[in-house]
PDB file of N, CA and C in Angstrom:
ATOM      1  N   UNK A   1     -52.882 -77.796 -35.556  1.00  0.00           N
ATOM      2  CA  UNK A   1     -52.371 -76.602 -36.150  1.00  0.00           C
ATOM      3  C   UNK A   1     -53.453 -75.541 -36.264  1.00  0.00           C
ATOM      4  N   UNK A   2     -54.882 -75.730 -36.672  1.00  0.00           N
ATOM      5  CA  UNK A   2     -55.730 -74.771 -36.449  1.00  0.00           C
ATOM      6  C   UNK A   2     -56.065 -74.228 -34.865  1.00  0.00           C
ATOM      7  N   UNK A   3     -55.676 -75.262 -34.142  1.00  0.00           N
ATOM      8  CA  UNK A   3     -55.640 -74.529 -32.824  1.00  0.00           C
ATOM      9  C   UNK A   3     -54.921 -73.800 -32.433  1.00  0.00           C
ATOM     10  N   UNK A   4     -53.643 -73.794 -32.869  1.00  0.00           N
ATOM     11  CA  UNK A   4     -52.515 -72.667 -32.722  1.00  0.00           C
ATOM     12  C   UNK A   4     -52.718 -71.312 -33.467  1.00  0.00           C
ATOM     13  N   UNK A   5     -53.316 -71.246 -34.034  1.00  0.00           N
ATOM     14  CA  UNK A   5     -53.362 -70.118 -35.474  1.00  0.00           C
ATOM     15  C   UNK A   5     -55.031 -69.718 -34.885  1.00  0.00           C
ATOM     16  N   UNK A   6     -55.558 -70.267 -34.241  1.00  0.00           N
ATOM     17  CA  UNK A   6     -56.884 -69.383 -33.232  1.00  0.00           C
ATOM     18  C   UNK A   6     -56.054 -68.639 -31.981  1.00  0.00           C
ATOM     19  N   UNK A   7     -55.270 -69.043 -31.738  1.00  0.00           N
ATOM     20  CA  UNK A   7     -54.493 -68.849 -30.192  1.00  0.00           C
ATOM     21  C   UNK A   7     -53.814 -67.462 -30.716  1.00  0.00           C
ATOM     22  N   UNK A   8     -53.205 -67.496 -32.024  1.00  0.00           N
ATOM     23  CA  UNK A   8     -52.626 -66.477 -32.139  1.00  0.00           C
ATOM     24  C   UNK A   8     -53.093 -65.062 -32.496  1.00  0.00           C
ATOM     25  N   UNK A   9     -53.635 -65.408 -33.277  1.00  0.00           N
ATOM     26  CA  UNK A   9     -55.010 -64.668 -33.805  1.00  0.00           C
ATOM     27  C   UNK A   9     -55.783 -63.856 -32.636  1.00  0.00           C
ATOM     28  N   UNK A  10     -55.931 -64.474 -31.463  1.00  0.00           N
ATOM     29  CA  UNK A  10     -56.615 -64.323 -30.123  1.00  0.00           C
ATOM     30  C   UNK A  10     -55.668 -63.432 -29.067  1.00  0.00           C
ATOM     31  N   UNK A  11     -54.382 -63.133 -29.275  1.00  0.00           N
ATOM     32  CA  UNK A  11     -53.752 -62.665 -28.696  1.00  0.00           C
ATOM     33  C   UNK A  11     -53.451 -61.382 -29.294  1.00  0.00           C
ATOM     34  N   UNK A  12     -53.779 -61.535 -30.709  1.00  0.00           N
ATOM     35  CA  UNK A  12     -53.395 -60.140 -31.707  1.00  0.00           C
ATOM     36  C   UNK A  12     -54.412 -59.220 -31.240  1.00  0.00           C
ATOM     37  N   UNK A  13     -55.808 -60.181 -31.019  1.00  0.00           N
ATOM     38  CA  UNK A  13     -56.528 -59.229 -30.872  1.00  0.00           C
ATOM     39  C   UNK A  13     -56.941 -58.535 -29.793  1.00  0.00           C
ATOM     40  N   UNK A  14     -56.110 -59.237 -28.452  1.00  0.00           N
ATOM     41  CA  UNK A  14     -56.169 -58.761 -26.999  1.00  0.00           C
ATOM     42  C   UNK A  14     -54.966 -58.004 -26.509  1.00  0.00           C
ATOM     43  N   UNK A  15     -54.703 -57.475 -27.675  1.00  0.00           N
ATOM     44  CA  UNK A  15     -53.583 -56.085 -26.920  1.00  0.00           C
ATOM     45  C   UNK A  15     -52.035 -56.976 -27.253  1.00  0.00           C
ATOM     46  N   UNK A  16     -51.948 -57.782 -27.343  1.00  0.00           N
ATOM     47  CA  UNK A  16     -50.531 -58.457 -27.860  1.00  0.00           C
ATOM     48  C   UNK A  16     -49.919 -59.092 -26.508  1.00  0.00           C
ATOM     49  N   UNK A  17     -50.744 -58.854 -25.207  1.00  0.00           N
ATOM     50  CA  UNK A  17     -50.037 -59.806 -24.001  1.00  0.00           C
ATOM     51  C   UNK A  17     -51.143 -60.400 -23.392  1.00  0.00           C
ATOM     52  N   UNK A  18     -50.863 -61.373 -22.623  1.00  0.00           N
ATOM     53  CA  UNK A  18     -51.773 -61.938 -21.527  1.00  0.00           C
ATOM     54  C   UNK A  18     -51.915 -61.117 -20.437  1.00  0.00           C
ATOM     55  N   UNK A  19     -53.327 -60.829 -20.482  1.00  0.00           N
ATOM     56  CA  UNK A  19     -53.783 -59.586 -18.976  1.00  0.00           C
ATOM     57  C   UNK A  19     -53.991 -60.167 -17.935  1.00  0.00           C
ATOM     58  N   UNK A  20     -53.712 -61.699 -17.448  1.00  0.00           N
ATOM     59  CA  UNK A  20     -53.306 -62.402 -16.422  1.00  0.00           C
ATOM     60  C   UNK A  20     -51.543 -62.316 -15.716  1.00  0.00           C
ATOM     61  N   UNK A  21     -50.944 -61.756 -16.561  1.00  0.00           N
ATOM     62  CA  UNK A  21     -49.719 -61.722 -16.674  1.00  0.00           C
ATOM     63  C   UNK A  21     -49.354 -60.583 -15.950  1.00  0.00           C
ATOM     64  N   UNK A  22     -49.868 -59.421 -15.901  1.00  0.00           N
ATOM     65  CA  UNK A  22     -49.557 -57.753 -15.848  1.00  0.00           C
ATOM     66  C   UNK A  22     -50.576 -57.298 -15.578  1.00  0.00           C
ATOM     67  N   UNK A  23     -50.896 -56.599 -14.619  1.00  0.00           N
ATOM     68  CA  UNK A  23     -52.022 -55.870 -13.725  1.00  0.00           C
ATOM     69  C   UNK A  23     -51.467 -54.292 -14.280  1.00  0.00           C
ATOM     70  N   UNK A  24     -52.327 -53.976 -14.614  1.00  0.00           N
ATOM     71  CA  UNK A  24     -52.049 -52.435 -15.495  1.00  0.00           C
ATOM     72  C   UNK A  24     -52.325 -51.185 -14.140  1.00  0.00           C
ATOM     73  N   UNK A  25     -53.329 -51.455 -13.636  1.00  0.00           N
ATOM     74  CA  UNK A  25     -53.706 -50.850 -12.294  1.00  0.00           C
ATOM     75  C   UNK A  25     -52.421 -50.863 -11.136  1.00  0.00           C
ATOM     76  N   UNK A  26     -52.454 -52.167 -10.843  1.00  0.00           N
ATOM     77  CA  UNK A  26     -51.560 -52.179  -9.878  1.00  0.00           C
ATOM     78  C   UNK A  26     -50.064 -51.067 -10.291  1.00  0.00           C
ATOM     79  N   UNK A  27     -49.395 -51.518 -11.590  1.00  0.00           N
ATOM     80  CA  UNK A  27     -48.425 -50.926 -11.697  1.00  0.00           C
ATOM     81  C   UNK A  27     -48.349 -49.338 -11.878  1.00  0.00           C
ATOM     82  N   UNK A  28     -49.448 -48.537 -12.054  1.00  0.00           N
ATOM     83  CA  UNK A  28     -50.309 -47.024 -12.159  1.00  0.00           C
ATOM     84  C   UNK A  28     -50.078 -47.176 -10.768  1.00  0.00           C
ATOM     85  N   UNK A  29     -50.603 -47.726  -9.927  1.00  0.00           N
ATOM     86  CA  UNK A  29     -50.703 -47.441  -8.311  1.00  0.00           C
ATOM     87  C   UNK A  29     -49.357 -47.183  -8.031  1.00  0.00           C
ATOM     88  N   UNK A  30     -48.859 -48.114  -8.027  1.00  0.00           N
ATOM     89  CA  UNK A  30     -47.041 -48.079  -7.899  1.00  0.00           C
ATOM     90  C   UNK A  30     -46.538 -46.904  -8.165  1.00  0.00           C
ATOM     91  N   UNK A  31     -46.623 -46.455  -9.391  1.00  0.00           N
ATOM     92  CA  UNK A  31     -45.952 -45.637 -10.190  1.00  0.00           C
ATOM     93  C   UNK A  31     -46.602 -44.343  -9.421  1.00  0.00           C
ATOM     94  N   UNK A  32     -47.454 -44.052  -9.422  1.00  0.00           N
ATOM     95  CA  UNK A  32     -48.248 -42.811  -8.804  1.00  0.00           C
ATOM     96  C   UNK A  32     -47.822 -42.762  -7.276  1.00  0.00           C
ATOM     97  N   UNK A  33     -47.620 -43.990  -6.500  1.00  0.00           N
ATOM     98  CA  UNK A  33     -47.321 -43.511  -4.897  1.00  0.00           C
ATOM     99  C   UNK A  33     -46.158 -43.616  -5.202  1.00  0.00           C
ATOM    100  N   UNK A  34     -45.123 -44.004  -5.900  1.00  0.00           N
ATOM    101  CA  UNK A  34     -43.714 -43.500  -6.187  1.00  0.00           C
ATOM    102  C   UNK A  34     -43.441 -41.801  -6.436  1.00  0.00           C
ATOM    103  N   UNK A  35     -44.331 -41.568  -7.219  1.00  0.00           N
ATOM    104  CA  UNK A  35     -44.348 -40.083  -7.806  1.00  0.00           C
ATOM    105  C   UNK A  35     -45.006 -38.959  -6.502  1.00  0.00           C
ATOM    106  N   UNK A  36     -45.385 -39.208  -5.893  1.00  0.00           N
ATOM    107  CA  UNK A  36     -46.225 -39.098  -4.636  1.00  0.00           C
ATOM    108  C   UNK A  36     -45.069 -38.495  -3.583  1.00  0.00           C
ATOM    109  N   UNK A  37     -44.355 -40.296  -3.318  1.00  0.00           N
ATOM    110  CA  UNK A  37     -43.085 -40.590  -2.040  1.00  0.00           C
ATOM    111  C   UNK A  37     -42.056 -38.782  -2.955  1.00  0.00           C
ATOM    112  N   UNK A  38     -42.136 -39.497  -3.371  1.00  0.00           N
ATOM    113  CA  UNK A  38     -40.788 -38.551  -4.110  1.00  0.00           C
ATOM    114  C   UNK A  38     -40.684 -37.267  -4.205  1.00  0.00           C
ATOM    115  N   UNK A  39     -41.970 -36.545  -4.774  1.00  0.00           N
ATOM    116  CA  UNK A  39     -42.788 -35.215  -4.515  1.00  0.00           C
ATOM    117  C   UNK A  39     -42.828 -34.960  -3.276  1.00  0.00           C
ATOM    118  N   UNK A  40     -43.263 -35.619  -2.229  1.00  0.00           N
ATOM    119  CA  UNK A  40     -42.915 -35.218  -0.441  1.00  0.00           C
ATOM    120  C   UNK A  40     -41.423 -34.925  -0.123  1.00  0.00           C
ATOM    121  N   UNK A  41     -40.872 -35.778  -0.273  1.00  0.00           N
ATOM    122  CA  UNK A  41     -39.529 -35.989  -0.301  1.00  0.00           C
ATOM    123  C   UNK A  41     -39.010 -34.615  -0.780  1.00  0.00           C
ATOM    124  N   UNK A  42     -39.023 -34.251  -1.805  1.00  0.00           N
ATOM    125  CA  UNK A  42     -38.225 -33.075  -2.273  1.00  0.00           C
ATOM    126  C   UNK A  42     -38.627 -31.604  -1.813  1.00  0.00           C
ATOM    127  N   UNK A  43     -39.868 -31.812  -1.146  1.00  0.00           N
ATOM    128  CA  UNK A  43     -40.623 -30.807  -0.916  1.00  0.00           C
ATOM    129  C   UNK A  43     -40.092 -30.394   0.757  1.00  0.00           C
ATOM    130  N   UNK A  44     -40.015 -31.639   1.226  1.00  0.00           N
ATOM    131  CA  UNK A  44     -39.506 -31.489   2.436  1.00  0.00           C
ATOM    132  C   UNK A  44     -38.156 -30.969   2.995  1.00  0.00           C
ATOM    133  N   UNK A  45     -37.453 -31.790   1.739  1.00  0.00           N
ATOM    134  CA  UNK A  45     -35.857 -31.272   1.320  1.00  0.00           C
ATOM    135  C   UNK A  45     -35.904 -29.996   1.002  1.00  0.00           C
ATOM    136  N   UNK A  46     -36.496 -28.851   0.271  1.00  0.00           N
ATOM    137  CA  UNK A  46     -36.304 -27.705   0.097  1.00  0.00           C
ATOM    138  C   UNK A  46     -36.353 -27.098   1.427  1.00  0.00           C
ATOM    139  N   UNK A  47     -37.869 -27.320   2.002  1.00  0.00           N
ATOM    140  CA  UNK A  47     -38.055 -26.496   3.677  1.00  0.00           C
ATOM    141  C   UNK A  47     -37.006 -26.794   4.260  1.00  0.00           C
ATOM    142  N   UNK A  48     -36.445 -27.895   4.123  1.00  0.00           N
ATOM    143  CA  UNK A  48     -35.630 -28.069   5.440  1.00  0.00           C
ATOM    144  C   UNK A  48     -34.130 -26.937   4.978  1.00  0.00           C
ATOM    145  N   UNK A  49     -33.870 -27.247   3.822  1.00  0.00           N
ATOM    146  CA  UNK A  49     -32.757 -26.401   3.043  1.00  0.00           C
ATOM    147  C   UNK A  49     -33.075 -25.211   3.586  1.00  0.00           C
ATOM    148  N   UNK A  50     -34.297 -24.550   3.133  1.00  0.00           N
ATOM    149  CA  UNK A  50     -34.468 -22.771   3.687  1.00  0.00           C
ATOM    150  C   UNK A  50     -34.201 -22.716   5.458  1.00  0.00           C
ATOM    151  N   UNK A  51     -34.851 -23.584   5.783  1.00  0.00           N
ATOM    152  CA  UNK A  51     -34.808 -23.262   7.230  1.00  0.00           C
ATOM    153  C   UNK A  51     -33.037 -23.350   7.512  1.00  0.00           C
ATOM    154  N   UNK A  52     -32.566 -24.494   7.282  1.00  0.00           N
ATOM    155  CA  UNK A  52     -31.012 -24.395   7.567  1.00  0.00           C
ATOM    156  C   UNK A  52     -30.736 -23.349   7.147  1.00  0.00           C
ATOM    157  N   UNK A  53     -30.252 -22.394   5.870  1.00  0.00           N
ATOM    158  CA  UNK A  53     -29.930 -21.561   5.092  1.00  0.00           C
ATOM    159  C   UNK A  53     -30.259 -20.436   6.196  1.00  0.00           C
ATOM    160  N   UNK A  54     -31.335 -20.019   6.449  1.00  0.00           N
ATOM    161  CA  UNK A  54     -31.554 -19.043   7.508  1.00  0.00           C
ATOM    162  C   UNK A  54     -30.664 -18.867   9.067  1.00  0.00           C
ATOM    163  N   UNK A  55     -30.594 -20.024   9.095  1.00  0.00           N
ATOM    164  CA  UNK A  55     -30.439 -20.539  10.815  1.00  0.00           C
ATOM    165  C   UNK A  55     -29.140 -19.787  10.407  1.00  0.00           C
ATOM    166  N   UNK A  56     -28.053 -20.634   9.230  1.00  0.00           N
ATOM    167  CA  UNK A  56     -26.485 -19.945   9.330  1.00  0.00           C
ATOM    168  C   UNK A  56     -26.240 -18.461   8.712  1.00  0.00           C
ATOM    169  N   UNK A  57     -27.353 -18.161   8.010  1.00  0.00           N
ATOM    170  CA  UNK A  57     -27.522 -16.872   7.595  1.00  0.00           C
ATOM    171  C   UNK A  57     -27.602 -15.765   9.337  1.00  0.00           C
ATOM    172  N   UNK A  58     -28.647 -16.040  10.180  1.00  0.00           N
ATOM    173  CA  UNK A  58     -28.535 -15.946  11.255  1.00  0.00           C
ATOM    174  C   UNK A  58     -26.851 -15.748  12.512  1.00  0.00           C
ATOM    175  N   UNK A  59     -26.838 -16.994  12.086  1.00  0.00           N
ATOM    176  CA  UNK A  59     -25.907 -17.654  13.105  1.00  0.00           C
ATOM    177  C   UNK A  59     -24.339 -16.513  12.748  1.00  0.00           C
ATOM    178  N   UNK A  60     -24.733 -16.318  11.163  1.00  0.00           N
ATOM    179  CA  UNK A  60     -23.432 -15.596  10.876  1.00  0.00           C
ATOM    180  C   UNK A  60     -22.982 -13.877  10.505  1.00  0.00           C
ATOM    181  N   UNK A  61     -24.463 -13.697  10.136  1.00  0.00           N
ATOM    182  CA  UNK A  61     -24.384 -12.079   9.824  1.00  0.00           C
ATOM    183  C   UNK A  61     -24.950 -11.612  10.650  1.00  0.00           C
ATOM    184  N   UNK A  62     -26.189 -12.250  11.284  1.00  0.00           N
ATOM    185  CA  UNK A  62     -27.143 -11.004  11.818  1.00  0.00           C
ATOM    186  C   UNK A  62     -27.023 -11.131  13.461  1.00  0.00           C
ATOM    187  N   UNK A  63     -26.517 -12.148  14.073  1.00  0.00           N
ATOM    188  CA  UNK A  63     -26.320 -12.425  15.636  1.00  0.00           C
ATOM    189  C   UNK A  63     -24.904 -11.714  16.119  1.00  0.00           C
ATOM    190  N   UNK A  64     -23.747 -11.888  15.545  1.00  0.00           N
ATOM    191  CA  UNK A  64     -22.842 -11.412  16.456  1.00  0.00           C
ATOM    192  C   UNK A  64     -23.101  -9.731  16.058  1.00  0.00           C
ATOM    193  N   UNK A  65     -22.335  -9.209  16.865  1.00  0.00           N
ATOM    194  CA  UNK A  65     -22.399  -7.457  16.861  1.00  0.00           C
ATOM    195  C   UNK A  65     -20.355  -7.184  16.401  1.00  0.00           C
ATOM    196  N   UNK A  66     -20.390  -6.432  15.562  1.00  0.00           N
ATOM    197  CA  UNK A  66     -19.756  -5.820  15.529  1.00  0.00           C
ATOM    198  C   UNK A  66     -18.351  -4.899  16.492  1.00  0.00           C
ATOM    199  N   UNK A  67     -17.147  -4.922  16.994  1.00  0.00           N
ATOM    200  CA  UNK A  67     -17.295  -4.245  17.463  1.00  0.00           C
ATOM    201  C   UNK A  67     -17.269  -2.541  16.838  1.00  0.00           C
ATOM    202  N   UNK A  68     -17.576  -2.838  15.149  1.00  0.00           N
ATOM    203  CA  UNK A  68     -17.066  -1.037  14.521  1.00  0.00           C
ATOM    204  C   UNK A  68     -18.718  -0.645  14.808  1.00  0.00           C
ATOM    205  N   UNK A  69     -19.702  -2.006  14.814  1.00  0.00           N
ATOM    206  CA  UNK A  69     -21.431  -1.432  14.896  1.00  0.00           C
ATOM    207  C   UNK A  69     -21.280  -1.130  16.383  1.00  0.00           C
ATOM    208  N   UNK A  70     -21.171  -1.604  17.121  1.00  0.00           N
ATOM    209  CA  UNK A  70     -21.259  -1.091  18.523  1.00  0.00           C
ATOM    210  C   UNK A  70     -20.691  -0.174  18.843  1.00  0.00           C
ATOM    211  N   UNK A  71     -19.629   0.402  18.307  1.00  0.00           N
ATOM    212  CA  UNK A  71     -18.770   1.541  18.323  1.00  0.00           C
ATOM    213  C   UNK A  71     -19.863   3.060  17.397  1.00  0.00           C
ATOM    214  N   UNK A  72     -20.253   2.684  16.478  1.00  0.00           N
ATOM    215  CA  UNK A  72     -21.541   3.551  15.626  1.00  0.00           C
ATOM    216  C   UNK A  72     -22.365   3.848  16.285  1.00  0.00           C
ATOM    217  N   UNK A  73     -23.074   2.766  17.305  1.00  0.00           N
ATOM    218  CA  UNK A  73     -24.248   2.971  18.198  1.00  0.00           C
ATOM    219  C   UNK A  73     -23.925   3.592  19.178  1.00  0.00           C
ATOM    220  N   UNK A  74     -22.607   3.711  19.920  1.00  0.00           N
ATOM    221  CA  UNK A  74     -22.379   4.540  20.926  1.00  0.00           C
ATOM    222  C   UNK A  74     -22.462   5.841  20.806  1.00  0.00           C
ATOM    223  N   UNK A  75     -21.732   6.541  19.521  1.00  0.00           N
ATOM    224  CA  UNK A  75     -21.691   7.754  18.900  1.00  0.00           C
ATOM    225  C   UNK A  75     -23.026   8.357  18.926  1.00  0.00           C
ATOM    226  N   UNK A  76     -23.512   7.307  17.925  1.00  0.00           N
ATOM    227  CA  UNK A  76     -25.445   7.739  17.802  1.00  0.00           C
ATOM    228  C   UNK A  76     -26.206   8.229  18.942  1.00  0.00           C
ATOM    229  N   UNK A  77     -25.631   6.998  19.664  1.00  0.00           N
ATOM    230  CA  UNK A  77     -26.760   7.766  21.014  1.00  0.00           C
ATOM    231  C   UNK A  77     -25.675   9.086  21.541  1.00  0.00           C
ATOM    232  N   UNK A  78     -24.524   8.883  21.612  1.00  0.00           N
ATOM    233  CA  UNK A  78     -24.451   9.977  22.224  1.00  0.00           C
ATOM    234  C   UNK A  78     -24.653  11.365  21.302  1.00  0.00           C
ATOM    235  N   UNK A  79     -24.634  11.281  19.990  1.00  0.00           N
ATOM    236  CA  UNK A  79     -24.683  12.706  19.516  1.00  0.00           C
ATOM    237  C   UNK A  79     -26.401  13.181  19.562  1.00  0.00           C
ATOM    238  N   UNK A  80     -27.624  12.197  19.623  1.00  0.00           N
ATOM    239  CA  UNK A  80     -28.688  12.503  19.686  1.00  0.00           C
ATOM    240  C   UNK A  80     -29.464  12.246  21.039  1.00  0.00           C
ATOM    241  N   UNK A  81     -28.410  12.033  21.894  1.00  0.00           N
ATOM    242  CA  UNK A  81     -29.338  12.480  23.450  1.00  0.00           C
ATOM    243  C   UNK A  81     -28.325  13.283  24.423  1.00  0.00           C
ATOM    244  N   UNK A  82     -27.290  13.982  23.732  1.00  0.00           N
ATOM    245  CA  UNK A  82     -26.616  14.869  24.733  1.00  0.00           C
ATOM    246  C   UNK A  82     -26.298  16.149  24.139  1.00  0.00           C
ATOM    247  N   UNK A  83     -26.154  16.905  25.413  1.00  0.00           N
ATOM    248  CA  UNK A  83     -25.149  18.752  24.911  1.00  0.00           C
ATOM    249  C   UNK A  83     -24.337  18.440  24.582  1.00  0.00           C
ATOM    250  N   UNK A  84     -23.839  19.466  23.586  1.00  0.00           N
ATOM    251  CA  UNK A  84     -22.626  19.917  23.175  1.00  0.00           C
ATOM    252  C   UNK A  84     -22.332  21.076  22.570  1.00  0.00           C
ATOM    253  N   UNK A  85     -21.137  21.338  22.784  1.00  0.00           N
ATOM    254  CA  UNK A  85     -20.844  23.017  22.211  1.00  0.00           C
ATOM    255  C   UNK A  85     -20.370  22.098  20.807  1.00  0.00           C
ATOM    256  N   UNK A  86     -20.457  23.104  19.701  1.00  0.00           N
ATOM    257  CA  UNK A  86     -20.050  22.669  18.237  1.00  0.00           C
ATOM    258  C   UNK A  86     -19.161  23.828  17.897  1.00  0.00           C
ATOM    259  N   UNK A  87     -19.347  25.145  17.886  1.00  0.00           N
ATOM    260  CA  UNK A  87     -18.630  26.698  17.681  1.00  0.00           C
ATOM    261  C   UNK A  87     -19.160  27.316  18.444  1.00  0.00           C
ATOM    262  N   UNK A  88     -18.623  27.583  19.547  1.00  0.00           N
ATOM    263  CA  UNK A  88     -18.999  28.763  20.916  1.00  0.00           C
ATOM    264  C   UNK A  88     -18.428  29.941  19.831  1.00  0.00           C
ATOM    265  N   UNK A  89     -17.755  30.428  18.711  1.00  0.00           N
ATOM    266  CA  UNK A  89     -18.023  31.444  18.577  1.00  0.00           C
ATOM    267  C   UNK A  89     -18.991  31.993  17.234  1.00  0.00           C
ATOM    268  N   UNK A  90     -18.869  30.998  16.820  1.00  0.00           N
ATOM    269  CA  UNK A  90     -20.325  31.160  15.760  1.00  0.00           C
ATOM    270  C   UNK A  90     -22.349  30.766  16.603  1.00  0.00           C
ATOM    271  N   UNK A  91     -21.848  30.236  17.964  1.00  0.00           N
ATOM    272  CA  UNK A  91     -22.832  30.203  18.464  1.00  0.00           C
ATOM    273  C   UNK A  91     -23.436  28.991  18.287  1.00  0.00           C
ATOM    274  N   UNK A  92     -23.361  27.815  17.477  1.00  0.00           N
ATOM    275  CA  UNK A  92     -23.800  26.548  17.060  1.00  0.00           C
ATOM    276  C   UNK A  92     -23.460  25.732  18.631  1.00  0.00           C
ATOM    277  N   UNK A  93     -24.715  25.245  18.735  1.00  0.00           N
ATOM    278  CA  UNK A  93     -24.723  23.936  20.056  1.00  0.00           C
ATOM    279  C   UNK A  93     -25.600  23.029  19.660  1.00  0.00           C
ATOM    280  N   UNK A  94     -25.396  21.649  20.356  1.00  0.00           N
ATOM    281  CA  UNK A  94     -26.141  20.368  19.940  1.00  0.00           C
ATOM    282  C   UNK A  94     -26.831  20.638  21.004  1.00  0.00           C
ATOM    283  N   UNK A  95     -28.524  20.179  20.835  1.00  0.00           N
ATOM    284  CA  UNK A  95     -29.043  19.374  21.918  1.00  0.00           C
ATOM    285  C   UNK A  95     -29.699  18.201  21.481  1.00  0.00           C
ATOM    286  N   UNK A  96     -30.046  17.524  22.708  1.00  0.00           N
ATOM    287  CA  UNK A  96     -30.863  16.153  22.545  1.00  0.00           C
ATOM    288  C   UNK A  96     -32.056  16.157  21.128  1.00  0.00           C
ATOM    289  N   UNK A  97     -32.178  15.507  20.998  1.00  0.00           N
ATOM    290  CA  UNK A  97     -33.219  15.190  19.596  1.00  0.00           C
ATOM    291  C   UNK A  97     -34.517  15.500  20.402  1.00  0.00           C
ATOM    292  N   UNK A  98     -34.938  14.937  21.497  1.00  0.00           N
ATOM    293  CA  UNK A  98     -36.265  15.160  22.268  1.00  0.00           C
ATOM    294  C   UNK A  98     -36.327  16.577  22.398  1.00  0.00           C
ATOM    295  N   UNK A  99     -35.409  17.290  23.140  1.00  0.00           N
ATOM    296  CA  UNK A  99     -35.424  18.486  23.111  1.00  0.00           C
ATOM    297  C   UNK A  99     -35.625  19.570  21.949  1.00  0.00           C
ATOM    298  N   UNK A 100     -34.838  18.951  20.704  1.00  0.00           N
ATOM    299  CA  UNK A 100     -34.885  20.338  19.825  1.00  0.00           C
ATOM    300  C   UNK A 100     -36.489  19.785  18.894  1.00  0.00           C
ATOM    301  N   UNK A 101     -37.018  18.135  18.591  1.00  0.00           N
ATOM    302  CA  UNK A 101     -38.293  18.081  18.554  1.00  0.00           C
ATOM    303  C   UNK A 101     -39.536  19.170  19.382  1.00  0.00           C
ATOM    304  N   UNK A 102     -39.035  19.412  20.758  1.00  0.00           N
ATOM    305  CA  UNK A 102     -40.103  19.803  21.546  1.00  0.00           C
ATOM    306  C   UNK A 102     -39.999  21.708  20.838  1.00  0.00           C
ATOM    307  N   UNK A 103     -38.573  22.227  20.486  1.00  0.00           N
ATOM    308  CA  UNK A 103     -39.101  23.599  19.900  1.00  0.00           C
ATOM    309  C   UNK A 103     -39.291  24.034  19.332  1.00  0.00           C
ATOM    310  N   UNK A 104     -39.215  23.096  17.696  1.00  0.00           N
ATOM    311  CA  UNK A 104     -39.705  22.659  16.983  1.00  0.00           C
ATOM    312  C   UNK A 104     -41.424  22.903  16.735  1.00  0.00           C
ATOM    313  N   UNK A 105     -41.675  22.267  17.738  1.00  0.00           N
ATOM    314  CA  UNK A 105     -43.429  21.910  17.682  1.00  0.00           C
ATOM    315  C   UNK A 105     -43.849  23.051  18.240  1.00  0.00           C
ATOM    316  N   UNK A 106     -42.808  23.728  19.216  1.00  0.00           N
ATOM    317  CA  UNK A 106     -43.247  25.178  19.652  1.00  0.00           C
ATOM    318  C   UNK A 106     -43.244  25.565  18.996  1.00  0.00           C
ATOM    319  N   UNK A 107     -42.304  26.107  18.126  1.00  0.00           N
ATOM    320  CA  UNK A 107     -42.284  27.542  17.104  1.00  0.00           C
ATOM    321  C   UNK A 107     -43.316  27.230  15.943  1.00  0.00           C
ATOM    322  N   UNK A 108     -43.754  26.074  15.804  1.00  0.00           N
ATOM    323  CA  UNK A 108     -44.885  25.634  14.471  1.00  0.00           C
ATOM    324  C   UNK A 108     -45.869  26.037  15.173  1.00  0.00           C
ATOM    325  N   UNK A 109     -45.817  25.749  16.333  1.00  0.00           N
ATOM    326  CA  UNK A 109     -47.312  26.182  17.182  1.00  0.00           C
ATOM    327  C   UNK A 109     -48.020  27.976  16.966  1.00  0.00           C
ATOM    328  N   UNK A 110     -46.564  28.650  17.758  1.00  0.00           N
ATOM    329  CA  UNK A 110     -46.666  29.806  17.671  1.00  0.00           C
ATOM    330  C   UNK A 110     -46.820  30.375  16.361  1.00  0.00           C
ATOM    331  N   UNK A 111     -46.240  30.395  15.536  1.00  0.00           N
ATOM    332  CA  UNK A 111     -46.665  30.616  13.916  1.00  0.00           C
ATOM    333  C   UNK A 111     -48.144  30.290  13.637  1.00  0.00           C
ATOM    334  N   UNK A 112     -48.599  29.406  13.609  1.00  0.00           N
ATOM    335  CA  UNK A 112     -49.793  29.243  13.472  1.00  0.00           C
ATOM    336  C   UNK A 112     -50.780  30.153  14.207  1.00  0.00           C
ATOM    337  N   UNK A 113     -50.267  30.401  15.921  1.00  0.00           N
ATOM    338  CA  UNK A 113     -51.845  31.301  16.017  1.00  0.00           C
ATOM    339  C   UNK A 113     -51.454  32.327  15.807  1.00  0.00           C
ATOM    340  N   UNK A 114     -50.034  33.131  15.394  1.00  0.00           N
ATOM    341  CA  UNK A 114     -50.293  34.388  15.122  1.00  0.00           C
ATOM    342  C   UNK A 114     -50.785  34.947  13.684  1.00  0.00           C
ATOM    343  N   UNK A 115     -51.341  33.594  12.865  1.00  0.00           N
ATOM    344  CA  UNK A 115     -51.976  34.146  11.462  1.00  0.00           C
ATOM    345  C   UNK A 115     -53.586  34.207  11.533  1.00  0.00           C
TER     346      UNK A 115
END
């Protein structure tokens, strides 16, 4: 009976378990490359989420054309690279954008050296 009551005594004072029993390390290792696996894992799962998310973001708004946008772009170009009469009797005519840029830069020109 005094040998039992050293035994116990001996266990109170070593943490309350047998450290032959339970590797404290090992299970930290575990636990940490679990926390590790898992952290990759989710990290990878987001990229892959954005990249999909884009692809149908892609695939659905920004790849096909319109036909009311392609119909806009025709207009566009044609009202800023061709003639047109607007009021032959008020005198108003369109020209090309290159063109009315170029008299533009003339008449700024001329202004300038006549001061």
């Amino acid at each position: 009976m005094g040998e039992m009551k050293a035994q116990d005594s001996h266990q109170q004072t070593s943490g309350g378990y047998e450290k032959q029993d339970i590797d404290i390390k090992s299970i930290f290792m575990w636990a940490l490359l679990s926390f590790v696996v898992i952290a990759g894992m989710l990290i990878f799962l987001y990229e892959y989420f954005i990249v999909e998310k884009e692809k149908e973001v892609y695939e659905a708004v920004l790849k096909p054309e319109s036909p009311k946008l392609m119909l806009l772009r025709i207009t566009e170009d044609d009202i800023l690279n061709n003639y047109a009469v607007i009021d032959a009797n008020k005198g108003i005519y369109r020209i090309p954008i290159d063109s009315a840029m170029k008299i533009v830069a003339q008449e700024a020109a001329q202004r300038r050296s006549r001061r």
